[in-house]
N, C-alpha and C. Protein backbone atom coordinates (compact mmCIF):
# COMPACT_ATOMS: atom_id res chain seq x y z
N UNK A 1 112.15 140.40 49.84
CA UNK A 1 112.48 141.52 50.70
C UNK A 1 111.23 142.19 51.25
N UNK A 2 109.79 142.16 50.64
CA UNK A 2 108.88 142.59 50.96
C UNK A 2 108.10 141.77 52.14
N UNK A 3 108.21 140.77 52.18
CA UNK A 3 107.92 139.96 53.05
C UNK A 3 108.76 140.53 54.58
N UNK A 4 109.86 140.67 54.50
CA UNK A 4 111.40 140.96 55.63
C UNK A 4 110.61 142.13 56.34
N UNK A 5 110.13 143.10 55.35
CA UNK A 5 109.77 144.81 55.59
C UNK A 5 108.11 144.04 56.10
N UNK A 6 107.49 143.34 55.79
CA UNK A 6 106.10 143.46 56.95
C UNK A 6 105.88 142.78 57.90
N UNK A 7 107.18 141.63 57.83
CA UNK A 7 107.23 141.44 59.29
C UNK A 7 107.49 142.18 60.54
N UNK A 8 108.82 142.44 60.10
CA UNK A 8 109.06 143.96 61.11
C UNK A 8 108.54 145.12 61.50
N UNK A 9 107.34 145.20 60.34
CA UNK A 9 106.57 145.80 60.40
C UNK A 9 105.14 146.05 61.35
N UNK A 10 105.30 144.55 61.62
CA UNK A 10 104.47 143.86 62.47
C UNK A 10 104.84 143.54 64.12
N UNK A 11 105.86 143.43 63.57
CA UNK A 11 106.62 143.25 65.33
C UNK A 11 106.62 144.66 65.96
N UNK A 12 106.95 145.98 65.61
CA UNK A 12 106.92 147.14 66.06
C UNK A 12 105.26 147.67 66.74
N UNK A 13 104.19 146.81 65.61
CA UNK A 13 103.44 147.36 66.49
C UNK A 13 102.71 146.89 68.05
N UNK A 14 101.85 147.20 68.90
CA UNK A 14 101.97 146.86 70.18
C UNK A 14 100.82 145.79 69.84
N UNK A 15 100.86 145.17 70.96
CA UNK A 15 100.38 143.67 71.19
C UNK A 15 98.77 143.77 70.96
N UNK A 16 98.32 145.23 71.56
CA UNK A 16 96.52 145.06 71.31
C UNK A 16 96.26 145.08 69.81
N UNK A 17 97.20 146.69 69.18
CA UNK A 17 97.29 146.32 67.75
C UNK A 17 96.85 144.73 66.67
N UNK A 18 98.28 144.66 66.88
CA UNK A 18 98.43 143.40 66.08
C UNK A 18 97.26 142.13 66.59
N UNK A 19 96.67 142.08 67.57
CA UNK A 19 95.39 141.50 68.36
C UNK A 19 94.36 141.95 67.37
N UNK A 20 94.02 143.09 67.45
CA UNK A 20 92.82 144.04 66.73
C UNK A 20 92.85 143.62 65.29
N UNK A 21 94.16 143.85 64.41
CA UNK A 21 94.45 143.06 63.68
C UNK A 21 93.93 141.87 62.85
N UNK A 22 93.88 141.06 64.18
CA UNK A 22 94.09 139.71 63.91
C UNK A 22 92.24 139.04 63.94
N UNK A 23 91.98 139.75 64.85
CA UNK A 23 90.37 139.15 65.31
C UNK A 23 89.40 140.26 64.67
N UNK A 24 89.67 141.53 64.76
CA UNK A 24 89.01 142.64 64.72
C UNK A 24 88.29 143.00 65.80
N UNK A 25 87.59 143.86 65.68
CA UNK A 25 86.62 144.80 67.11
C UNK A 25 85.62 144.04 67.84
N UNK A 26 85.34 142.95 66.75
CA UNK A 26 84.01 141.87 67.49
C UNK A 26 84.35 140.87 68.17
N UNK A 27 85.26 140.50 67.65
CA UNK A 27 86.78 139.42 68.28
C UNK A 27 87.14 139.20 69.40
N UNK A 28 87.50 140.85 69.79
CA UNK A 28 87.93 141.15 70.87
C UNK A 28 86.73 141.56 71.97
N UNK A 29 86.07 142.24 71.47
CA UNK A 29 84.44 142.13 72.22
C UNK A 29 84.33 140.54 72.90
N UNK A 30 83.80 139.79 71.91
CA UNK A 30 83.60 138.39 72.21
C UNK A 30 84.74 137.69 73.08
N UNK A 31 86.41 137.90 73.27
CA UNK A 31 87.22 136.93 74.36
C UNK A 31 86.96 138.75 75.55
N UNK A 32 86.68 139.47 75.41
CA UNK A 32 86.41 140.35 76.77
C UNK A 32 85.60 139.58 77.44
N UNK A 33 84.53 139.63 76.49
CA UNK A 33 82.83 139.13 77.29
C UNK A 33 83.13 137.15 77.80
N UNK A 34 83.80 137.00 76.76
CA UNK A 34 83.93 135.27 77.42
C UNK A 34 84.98 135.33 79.23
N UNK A 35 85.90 136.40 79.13
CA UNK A 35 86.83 136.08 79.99
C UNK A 35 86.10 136.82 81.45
N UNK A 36 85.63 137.28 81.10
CA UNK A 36 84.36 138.00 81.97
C UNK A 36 83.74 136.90 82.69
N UNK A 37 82.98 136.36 81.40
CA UNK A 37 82.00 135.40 81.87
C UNK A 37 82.31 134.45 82.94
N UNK A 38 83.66 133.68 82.19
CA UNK A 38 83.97 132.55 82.48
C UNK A 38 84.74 133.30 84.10
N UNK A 39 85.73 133.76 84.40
CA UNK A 39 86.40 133.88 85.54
C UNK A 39 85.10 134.39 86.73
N UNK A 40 84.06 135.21 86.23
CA UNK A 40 82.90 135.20 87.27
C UNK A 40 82.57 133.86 87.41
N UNK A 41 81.90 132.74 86.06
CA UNK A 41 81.46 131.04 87.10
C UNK A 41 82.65 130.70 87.96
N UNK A 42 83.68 130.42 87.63
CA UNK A 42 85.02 130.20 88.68
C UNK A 42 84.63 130.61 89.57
N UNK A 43 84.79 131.93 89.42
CA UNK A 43 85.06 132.52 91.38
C UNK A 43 83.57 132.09 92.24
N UNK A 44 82.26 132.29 91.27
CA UNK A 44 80.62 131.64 91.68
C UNK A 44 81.06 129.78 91.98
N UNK A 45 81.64 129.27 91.08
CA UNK A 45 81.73 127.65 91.59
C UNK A 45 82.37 127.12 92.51
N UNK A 46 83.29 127.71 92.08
CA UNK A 46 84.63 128.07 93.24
C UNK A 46 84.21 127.48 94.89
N UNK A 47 83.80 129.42 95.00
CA UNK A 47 83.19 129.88 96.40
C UNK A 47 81.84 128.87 96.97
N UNK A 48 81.01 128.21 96.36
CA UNK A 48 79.58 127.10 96.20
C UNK A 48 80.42 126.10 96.34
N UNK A 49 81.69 125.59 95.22
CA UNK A 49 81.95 124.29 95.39
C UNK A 49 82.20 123.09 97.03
N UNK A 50 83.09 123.98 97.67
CA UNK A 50 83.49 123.32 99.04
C UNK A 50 81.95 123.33 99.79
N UNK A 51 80.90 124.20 99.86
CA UNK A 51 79.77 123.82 100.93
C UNK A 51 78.64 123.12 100.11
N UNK A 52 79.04 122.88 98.68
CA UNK A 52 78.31 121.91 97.91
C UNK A 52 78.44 120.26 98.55
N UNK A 53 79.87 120.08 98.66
CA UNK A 53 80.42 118.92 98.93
C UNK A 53 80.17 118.56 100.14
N UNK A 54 80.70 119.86 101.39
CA UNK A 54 80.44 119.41 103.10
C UNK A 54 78.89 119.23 102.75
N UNK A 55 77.97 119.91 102.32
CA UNK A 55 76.33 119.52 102.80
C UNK A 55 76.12 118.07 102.34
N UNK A 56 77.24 117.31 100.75
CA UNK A 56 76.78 116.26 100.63
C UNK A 56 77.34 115.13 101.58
N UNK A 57 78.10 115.25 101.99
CA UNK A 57 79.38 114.71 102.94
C UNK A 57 78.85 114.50 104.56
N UNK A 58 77.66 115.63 104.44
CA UNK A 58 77.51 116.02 105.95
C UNK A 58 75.81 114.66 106.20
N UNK A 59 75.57 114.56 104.44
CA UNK A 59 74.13 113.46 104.96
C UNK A 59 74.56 112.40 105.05
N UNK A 60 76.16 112.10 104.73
CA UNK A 60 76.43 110.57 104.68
C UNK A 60 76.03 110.48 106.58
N UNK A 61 76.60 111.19 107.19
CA UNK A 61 76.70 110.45 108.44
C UNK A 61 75.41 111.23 109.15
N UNK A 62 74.03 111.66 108.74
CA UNK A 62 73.68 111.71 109.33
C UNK A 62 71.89 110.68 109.21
């Protein structure tokens, strides 16, 4: 029955909670700073990728 009472216990609280929880304060530091990181190279490779390709595309024919 003690088990029943901390699950539910667990479900009530909110999602950063039970997050905080789970990883703790450095945890969550560390996937901030990664999701940071990572969605800035995306949008940097991203935006580079297509005139990476035309400039290589562009010596075939010249």
């Amino acid at each position: 029955m003690e088990d029943q009472q901390e699950t539910s216990e667990e479900k009530k609280l909110p999602k950063w909670k039970s997050l905080l929880k789970k990883f703790g304060i450095g945890g969550i530091i560390f996937f901030t700073v990664k999701g940071i990181i990572t969605s800035t190279l995306i949008y940097f490779l991203g935006k580079n990728f297509w005139i990476i390709i035309k400039d290589y595309v562009a010596q075939w024919f010249n």
